[in-house]
PDB file of N, CA and C in Angstrom:
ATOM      1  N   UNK A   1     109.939  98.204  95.683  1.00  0.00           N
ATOM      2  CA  UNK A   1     108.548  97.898  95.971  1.00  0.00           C
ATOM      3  C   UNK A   1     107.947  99.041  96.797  1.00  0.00           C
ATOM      4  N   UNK A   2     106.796  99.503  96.525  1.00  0.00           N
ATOM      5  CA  UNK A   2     106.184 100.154  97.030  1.00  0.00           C
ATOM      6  C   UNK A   2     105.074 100.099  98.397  1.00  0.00           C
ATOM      7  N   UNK A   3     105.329 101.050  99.495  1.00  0.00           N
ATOM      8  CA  UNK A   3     104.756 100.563 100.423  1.00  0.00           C
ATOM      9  C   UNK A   3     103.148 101.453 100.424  1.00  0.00           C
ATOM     10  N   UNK A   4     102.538 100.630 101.565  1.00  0.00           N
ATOM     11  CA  UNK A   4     100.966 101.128 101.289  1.00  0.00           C
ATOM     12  C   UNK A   4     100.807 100.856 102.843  1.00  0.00           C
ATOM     13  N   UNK A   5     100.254 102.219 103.333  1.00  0.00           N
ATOM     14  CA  UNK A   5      99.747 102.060 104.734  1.00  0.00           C
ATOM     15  C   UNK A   5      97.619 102.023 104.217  1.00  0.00           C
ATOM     16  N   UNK A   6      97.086 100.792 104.564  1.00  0.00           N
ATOM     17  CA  UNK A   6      95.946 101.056 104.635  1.00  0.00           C
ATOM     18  C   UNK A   6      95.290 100.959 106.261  1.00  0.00           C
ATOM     19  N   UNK A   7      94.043 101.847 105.744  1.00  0.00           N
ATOM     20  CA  UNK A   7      93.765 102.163 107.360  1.00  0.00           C
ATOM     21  C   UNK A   7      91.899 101.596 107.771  1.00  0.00           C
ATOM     22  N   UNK A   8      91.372 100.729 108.458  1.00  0.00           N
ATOM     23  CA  UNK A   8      90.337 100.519 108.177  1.00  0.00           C
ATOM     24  C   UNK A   8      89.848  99.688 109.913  1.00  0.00           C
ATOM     25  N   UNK A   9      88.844 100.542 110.341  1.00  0.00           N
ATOM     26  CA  UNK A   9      88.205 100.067 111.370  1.00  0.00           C
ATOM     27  C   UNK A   9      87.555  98.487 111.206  1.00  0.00           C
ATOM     28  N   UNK A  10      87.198  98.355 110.394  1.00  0.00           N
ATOM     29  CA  UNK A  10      86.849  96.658 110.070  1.00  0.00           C
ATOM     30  C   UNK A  10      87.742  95.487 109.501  1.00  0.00           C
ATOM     31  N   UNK A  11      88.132  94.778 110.017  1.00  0.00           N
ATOM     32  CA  UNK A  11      88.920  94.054 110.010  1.00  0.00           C
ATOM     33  C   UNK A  11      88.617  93.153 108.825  1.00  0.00           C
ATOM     34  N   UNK A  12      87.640  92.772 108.371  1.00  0.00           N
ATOM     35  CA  UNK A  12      87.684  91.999 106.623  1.00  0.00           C
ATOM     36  C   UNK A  12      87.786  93.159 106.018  1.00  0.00           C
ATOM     37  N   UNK A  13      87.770  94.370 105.980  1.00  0.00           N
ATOM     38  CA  UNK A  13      88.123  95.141 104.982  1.00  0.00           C
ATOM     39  C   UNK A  13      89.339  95.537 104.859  1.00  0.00           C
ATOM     40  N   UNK A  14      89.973  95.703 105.869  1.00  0.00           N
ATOM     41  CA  UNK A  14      91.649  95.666 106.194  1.00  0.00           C
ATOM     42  C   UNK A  14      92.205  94.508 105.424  1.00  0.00           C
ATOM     43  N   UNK A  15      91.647  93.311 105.841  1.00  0.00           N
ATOM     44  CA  UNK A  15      91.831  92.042 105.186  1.00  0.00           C
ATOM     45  C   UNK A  15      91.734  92.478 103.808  1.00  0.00           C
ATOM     46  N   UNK A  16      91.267  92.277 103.092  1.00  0.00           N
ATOM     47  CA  UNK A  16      90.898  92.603 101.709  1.00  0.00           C
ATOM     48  C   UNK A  16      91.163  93.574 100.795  1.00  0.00           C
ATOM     49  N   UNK A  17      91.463  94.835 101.213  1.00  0.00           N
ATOM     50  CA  UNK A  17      92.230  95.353 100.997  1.00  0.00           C
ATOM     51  C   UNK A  17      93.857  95.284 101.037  1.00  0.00           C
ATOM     52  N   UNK A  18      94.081  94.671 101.984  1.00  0.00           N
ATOM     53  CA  UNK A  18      95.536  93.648 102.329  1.00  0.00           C
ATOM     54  C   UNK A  18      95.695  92.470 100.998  1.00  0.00           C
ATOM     55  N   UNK A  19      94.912  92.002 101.021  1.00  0.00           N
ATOM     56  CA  UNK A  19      95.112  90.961  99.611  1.00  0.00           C
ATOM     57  C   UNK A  19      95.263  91.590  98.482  1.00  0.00           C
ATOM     58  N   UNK A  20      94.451  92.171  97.861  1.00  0.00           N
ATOM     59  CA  UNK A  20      94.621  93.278  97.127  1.00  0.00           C
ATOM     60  C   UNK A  20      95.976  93.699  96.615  1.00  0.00           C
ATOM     61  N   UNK A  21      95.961  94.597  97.180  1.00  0.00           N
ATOM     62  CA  UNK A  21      97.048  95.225  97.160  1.00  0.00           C
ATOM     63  C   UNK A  21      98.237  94.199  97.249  1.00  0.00           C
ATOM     64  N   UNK A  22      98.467  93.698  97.800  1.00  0.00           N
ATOM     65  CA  UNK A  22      99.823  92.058  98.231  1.00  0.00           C
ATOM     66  C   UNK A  22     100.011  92.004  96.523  1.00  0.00           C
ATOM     67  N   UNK A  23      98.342  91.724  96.305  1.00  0.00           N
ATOM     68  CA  UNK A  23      98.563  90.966  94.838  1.00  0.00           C
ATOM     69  C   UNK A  23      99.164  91.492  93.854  1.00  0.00           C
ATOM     70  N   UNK A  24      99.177  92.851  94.332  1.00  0.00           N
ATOM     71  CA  UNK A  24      99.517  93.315  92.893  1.00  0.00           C
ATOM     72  C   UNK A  24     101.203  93.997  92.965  1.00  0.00           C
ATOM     73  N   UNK A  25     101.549  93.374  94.185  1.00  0.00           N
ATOM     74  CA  UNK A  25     103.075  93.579  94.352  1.00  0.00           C
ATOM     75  C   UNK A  25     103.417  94.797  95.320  1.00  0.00           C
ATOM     76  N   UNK A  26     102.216  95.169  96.224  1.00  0.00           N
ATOM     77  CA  UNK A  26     102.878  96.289  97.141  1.00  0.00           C
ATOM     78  C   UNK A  26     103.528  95.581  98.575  1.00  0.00           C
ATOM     79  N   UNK A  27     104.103  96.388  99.019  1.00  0.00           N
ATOM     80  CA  UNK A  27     104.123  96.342 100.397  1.00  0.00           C
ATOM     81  C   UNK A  27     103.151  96.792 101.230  1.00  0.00           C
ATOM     82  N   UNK A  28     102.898  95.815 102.555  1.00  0.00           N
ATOM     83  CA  UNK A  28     101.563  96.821 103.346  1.00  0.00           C
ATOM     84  C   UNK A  28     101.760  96.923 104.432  1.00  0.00           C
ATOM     85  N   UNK A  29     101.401  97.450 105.243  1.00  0.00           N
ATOM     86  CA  UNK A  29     101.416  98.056 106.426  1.00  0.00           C
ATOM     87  C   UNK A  29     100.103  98.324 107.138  1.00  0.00           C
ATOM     88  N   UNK A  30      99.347  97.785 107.823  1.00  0.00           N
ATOM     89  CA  UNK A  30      97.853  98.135 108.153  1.00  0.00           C
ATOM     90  C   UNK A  30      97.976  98.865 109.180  1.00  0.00           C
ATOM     91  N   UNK A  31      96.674  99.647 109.709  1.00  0.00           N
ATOM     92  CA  UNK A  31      96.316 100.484 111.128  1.00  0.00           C
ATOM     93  C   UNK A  31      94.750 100.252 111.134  1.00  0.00           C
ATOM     94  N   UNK A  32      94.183 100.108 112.225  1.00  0.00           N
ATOM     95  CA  UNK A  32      93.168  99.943 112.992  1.00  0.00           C
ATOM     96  C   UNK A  32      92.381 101.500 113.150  1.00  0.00           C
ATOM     97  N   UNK A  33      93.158 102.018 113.443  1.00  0.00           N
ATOM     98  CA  UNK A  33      92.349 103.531 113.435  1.00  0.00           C
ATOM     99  C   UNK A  33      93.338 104.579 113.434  1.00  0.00           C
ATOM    100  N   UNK A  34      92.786 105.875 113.074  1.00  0.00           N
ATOM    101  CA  UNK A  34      93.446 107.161 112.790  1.00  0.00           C
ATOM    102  C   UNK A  34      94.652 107.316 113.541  1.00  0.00           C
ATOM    103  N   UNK A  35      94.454 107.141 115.102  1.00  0.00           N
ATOM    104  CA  UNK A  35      96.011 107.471 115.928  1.00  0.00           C
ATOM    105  C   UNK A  35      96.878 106.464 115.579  1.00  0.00           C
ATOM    106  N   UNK A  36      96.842 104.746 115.488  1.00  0.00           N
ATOM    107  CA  UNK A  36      97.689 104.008 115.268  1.00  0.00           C
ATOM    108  C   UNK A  36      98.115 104.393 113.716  1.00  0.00           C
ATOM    109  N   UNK A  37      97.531 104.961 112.730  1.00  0.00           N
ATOM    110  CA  UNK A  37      97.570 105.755 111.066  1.00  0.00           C
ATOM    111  C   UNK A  37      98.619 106.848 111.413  1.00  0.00           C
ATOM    112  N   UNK A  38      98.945 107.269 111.934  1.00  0.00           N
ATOM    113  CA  UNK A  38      99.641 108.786 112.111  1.00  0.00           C
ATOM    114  C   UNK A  38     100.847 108.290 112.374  1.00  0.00           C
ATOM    115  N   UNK A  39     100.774 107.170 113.552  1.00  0.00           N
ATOM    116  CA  UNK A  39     102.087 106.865 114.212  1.00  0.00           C
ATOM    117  C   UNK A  39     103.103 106.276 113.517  1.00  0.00           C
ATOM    118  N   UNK A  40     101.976 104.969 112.421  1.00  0.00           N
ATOM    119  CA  UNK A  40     102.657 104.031 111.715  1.00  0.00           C
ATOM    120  C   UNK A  40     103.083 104.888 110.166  1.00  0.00           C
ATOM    121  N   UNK A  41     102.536 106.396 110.093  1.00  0.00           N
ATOM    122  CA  UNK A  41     102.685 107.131 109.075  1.00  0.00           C
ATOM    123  C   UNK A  41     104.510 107.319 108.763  1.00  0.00           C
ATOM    124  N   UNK A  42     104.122 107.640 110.723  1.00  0.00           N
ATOM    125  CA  UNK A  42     105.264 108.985 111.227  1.00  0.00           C
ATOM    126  C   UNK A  42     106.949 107.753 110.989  1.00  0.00           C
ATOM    127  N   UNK A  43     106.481 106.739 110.858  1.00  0.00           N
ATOM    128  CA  UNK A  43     107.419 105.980 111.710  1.00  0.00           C
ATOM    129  C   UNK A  43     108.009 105.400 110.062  1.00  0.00           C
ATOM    130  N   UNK A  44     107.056 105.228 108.952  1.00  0.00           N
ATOM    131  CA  UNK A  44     107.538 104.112 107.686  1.00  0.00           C
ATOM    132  C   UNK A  44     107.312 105.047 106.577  1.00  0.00           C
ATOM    133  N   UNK A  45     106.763 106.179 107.032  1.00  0.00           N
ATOM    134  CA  UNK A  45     106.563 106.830 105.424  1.00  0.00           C
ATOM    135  C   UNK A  45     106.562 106.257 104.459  1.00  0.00           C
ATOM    136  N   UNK A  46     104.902 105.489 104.418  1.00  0.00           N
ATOM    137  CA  UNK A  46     104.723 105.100 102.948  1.00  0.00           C
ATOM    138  C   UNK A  46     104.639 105.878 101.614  1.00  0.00           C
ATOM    139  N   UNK A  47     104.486 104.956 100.220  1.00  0.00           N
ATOM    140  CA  UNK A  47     104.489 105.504  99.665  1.00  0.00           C
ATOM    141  C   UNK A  47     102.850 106.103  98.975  1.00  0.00           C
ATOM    142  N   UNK A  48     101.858 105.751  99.802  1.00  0.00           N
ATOM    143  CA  UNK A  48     100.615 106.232  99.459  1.00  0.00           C
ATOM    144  C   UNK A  48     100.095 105.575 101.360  1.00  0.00           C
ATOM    145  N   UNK A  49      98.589 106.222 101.459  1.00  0.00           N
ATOM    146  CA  UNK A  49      97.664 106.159 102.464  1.00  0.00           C
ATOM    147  C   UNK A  49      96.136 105.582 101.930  1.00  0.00           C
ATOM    148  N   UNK A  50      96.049 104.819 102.176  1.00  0.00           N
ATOM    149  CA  UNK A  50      94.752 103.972 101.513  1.00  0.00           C
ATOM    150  C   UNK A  50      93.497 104.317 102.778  1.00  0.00           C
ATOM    151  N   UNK A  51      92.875 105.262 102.903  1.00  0.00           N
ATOM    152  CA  UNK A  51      91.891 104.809 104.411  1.00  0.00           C
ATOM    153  C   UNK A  51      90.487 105.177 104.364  1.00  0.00           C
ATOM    154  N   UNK A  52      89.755 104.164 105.450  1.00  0.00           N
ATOM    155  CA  UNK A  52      88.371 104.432 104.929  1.00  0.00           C
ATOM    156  C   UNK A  52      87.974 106.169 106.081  1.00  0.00           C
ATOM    157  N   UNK A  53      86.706 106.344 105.242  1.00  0.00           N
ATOM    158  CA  UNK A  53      86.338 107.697 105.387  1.00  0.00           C
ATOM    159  C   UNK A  53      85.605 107.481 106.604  1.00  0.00           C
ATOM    160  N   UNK A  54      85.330 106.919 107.407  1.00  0.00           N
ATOM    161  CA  UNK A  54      84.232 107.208 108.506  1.00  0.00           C
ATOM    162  C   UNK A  54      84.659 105.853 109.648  1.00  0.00           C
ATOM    163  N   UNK A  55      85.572 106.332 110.750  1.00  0.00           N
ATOM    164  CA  UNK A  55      85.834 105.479 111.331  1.00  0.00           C
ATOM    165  C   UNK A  55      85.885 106.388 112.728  1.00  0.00           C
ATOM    166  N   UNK A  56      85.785 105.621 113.820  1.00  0.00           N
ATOM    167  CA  UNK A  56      85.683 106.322 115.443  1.00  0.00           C
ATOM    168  C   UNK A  56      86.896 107.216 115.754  1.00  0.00           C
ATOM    169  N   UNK A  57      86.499 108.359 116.432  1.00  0.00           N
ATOM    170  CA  UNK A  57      87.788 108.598 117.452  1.00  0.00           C
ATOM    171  C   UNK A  57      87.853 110.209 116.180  1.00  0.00           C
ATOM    172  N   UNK A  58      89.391 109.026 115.162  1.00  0.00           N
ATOM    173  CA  UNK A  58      89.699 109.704 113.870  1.00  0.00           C
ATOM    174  C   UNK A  58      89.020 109.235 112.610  1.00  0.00           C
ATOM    175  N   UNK A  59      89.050 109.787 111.285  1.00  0.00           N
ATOM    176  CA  UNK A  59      88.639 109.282 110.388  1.00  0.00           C
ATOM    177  C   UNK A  59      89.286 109.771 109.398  1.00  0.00           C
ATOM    178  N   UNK A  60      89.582 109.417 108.297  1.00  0.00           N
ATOM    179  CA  UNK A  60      89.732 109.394 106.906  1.00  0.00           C
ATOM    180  C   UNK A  60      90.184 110.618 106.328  1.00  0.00           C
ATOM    181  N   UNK A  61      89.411 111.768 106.677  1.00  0.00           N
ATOM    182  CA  UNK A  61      89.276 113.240 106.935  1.00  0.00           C
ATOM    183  C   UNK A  61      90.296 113.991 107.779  1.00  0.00           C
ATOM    184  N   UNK A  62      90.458 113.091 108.954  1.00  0.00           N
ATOM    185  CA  UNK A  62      91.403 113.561 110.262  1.00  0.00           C
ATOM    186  C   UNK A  62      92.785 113.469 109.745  1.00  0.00           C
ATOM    187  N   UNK A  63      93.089 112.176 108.867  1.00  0.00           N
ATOM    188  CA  UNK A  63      94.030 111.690 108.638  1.00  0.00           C
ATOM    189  C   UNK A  63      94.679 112.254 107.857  1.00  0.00           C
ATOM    190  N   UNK A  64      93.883 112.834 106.614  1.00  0.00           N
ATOM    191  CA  UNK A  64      94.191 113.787 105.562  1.00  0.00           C
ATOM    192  C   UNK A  64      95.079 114.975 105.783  1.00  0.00           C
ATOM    193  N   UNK A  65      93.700 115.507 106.550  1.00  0.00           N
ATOM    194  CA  UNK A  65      94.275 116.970 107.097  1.00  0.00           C
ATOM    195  C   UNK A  65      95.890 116.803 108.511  1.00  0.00           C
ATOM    196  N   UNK A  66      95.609 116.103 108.751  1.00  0.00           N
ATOM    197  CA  UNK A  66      97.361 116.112 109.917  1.00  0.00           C
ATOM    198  C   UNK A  66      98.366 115.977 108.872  1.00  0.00           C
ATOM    199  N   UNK A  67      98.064 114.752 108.105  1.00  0.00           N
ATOM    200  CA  UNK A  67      99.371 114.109 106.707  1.00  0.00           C
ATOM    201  C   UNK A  67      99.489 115.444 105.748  1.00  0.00           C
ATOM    202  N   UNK A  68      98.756 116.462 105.623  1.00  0.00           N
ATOM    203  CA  UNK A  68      98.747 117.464 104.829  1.00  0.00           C
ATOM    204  C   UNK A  68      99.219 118.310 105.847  1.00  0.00           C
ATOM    205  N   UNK A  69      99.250 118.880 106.970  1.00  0.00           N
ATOM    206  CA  UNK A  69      99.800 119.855 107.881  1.00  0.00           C
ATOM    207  C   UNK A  69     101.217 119.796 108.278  1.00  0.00           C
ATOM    208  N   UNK A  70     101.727 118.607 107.924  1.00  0.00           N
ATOM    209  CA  UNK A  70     103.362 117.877 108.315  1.00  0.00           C
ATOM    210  C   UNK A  70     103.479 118.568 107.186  1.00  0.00           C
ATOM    211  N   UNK A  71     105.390 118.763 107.298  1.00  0.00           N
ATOM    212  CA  UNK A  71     105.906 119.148 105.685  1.00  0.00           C
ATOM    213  C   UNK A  71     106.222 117.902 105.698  1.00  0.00           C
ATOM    214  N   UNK A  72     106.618 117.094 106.548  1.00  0.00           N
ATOM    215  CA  UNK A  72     107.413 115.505 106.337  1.00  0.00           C
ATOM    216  C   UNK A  72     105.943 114.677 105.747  1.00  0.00           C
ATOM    217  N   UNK A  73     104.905 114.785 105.747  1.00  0.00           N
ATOM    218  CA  UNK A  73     104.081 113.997 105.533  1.00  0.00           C
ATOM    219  C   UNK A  73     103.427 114.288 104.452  1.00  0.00           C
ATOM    220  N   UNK A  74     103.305 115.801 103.469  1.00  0.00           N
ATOM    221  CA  UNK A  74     102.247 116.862 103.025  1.00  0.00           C
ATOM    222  C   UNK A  74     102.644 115.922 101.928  1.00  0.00           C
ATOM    223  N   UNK A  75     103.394 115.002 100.884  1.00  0.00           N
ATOM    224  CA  UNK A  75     103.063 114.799  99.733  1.00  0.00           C
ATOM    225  C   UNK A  75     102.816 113.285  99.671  1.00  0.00           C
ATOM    226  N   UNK A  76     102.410 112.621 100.872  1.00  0.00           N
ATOM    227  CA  UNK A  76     101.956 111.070 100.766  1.00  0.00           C
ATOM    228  C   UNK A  76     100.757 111.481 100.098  1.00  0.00           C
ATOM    229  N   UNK A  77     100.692 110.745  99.079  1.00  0.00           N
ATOM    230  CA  UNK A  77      98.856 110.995  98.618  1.00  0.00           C
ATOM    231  C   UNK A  77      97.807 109.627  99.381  1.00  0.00           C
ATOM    232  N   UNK A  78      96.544 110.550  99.714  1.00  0.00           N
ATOM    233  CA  UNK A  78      95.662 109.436 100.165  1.00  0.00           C
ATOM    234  C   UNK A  78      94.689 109.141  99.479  1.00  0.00           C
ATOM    235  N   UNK A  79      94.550 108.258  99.307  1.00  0.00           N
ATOM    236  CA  UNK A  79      93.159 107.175  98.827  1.00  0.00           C
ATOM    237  C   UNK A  79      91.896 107.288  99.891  1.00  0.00           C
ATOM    238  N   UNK A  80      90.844 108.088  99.515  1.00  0.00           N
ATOM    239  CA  UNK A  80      89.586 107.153 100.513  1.00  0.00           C
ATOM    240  C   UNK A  80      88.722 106.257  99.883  1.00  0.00           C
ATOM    241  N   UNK A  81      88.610 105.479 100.523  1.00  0.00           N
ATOM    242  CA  UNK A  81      87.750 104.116 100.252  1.00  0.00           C
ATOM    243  C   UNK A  81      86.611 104.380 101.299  1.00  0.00           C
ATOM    244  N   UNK A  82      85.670 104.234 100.559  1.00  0.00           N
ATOM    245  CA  UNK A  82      84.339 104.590 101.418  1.00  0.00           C
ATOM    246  C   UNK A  82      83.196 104.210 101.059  1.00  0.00           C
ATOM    247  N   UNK A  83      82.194 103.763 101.676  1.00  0.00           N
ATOM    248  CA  UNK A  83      80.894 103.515 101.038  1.00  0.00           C
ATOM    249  C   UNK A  83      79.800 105.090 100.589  1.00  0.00           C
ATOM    250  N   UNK A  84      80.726 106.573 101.151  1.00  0.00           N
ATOM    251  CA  UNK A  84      80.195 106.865 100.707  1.00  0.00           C
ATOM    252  C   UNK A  84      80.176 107.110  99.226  1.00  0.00           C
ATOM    253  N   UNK A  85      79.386 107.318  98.074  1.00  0.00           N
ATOM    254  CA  UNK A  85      79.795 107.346  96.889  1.00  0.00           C
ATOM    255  C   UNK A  85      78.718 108.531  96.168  1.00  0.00           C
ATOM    256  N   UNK A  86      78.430 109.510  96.694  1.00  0.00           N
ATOM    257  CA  UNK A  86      77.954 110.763  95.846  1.00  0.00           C
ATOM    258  C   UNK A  86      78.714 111.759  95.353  1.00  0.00           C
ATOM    259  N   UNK A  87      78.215 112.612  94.423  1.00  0.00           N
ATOM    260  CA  UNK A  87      79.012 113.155  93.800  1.00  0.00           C
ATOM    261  C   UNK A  87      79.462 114.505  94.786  1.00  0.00           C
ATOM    262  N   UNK A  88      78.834 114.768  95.106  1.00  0.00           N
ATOM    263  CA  UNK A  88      78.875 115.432  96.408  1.00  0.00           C
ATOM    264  C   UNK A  88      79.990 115.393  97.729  1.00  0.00           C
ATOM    265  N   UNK A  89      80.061 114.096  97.613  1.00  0.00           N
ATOM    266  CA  UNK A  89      80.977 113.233  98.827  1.00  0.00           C
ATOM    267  C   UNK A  89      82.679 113.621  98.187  1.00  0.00           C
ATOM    268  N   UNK A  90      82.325 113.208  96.350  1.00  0.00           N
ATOM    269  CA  UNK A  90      84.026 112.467  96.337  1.00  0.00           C
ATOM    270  C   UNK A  90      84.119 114.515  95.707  1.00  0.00           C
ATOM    271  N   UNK A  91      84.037 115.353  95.833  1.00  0.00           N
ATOM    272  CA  UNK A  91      84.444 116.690  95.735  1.00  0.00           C
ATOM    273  C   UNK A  91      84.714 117.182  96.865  1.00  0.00           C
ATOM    274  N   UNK A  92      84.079 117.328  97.584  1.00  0.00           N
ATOM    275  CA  UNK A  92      84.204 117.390  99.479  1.00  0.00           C
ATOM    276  C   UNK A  92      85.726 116.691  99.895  1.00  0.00           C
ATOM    277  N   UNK A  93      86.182 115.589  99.507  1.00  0.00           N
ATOM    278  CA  UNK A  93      87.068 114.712  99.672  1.00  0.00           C
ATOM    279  C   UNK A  93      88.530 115.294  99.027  1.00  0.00           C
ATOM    280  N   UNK A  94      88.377 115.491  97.611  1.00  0.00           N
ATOM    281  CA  UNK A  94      89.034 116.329  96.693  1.00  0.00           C
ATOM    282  C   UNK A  94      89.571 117.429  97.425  1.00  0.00           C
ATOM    283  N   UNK A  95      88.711 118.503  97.750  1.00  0.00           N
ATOM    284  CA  UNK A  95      89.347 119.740  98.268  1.00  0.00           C
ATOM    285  C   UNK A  95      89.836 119.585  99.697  1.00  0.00           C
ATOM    286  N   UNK A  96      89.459 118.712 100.372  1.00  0.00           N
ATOM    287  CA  UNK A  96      90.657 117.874 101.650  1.00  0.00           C
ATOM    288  C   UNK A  96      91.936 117.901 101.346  1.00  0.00           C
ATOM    289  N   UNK A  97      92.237 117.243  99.908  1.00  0.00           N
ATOM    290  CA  UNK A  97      93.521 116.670  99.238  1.00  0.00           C
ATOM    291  C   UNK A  97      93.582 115.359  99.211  1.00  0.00           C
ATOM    292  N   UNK A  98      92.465 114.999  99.141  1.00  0.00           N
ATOM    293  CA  UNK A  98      92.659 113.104  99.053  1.00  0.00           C
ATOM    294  C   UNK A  98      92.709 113.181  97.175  1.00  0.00           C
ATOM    295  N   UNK A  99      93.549 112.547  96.868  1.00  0.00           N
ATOM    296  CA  UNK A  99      94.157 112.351  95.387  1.00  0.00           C
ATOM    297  C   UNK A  99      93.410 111.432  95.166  1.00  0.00           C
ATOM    298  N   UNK A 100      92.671 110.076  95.200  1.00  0.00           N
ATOM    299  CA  UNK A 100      91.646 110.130  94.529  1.00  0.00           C
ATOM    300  C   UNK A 100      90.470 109.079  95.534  1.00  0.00           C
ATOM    301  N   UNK A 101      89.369 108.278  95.025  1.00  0.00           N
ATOM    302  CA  UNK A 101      88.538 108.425  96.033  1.00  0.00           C
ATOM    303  C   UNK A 101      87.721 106.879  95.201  1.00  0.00           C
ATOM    304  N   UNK A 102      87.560 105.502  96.583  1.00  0.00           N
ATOM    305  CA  UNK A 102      87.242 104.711  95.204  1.00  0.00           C
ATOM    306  C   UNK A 102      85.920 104.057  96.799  1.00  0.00           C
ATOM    307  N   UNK A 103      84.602 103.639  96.042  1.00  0.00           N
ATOM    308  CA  UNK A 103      83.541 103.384  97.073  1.00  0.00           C
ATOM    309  C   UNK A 103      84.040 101.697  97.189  1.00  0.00           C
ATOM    310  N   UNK A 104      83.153 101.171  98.600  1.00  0.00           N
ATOM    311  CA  UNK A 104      82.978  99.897  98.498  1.00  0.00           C
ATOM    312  C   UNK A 104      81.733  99.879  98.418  1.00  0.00           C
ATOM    313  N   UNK A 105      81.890  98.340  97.714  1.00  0.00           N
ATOM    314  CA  UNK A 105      82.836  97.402  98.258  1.00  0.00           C
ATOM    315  C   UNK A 105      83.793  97.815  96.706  1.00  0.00           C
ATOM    316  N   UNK A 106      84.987  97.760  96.553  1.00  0.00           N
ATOM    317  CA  UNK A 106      85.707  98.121  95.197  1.00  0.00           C
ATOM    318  C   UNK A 106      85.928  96.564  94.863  1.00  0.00           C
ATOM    319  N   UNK A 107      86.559  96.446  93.893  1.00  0.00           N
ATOM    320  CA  UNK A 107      87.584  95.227  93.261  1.00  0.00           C
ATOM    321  C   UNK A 107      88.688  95.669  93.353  1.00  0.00           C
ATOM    322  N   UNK A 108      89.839  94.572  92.994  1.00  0.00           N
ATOM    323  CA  UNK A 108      91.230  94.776  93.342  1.00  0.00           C
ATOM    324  C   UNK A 108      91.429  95.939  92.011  1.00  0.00           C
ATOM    325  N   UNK A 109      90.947  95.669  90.755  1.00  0.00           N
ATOM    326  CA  UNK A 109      91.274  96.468  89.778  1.00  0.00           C
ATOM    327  C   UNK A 109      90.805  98.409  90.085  1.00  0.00           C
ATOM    328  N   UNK A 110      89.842  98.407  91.004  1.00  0.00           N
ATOM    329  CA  UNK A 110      89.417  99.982  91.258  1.00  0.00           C
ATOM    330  C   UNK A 110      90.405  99.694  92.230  1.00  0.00           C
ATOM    331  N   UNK A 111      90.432  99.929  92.975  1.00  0.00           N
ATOM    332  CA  UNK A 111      91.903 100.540  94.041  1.00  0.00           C
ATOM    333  C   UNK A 111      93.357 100.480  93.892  1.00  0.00           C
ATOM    334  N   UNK A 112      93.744  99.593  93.069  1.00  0.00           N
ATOM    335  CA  UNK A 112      94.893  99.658  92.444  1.00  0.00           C
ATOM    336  C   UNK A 112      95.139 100.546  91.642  1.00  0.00           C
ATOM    337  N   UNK A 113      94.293 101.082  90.412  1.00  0.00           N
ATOM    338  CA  UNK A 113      93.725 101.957  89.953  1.00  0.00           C
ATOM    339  C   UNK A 113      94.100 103.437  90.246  1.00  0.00           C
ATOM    340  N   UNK A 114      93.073 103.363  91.469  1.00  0.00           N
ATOM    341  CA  UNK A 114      92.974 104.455  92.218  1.00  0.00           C
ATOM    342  C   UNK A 114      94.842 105.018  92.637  1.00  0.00           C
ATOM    343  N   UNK A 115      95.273 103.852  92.775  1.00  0.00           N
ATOM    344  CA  UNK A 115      96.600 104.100  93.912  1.00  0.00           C
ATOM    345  C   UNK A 115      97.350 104.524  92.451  1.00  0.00           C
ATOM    346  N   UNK A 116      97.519 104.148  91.802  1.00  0.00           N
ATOM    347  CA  UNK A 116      98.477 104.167  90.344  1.00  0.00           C
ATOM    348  C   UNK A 116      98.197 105.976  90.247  1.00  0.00           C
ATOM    349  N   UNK A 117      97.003 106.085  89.864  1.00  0.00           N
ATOM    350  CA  UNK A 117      96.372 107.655  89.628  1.00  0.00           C
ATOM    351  C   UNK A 117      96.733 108.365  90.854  1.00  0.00           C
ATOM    352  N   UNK A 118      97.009 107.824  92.326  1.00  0.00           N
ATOM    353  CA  UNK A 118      97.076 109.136  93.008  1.00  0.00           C
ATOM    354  C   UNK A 118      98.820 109.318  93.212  1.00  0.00           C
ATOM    355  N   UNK A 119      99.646 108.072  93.067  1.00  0.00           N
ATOM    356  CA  UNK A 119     101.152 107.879  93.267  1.00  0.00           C
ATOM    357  C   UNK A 119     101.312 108.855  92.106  1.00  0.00           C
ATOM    358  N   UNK A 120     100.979 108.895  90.975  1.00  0.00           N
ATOM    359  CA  UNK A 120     101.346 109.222  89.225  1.00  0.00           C
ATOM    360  C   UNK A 120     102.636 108.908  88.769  1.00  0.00           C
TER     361      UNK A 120
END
């Protein structure tokens, strides 16, 4: 079974994304924000990073670039989930190294999706 660290300052979206994902047979692992994301990275090495793009402190972006600067961390692929959704946004995101990029509010079928396409 596959594990999934998702990362999300709002707590029904953590939620929901938590169901989600459950449903479709992962393992999960949540974080509250970017530093508790790094730690719980450092500590379970999942097998993907699910996190939203715009959260306090750290964000989405922050998370990318540290998980990409580790050699222990450089091939978790991340997911951002974000409300932002221009075309503009999910290329910006791309050349970060986020493997792929799904807006909210999603359905369970776009982020699962998403995670299938960025695991390969």
């Amino acid at each position: 079974m596959k594990t999934i660290l998702i990362v999300d300052d709002l707590k029904s979206e953590l939620d929901l994304m938590a169901k989600y994902l459950t449903n479709a047979g992962y393992n999960i692992i949540m974080a509250t924000n970017g530093e508790e994301a790094i730690v719980k990275i450092l500590a379970n090495k999942p097998d993907a990073v699910v996190t939203d793009w715009m959260m306090p402190q750290m964000g989405g972006l922050d998370i990318c670039r540290k998980l990409k600067k580790n050699p222990e961390t450089a091939e978790i692929p991340v997911i951002a989930c974000t409300a932002k959704n221009r075309d503009v946004d999910r290329l910006w995101a791309k050349k970060q190294g986020v493997k792929a990029y799904v807006t909210k509010p999603c359905s369970q079928e776009q982020l699962v999706s998403a995670l299938q396409e960025a695991m390969g």
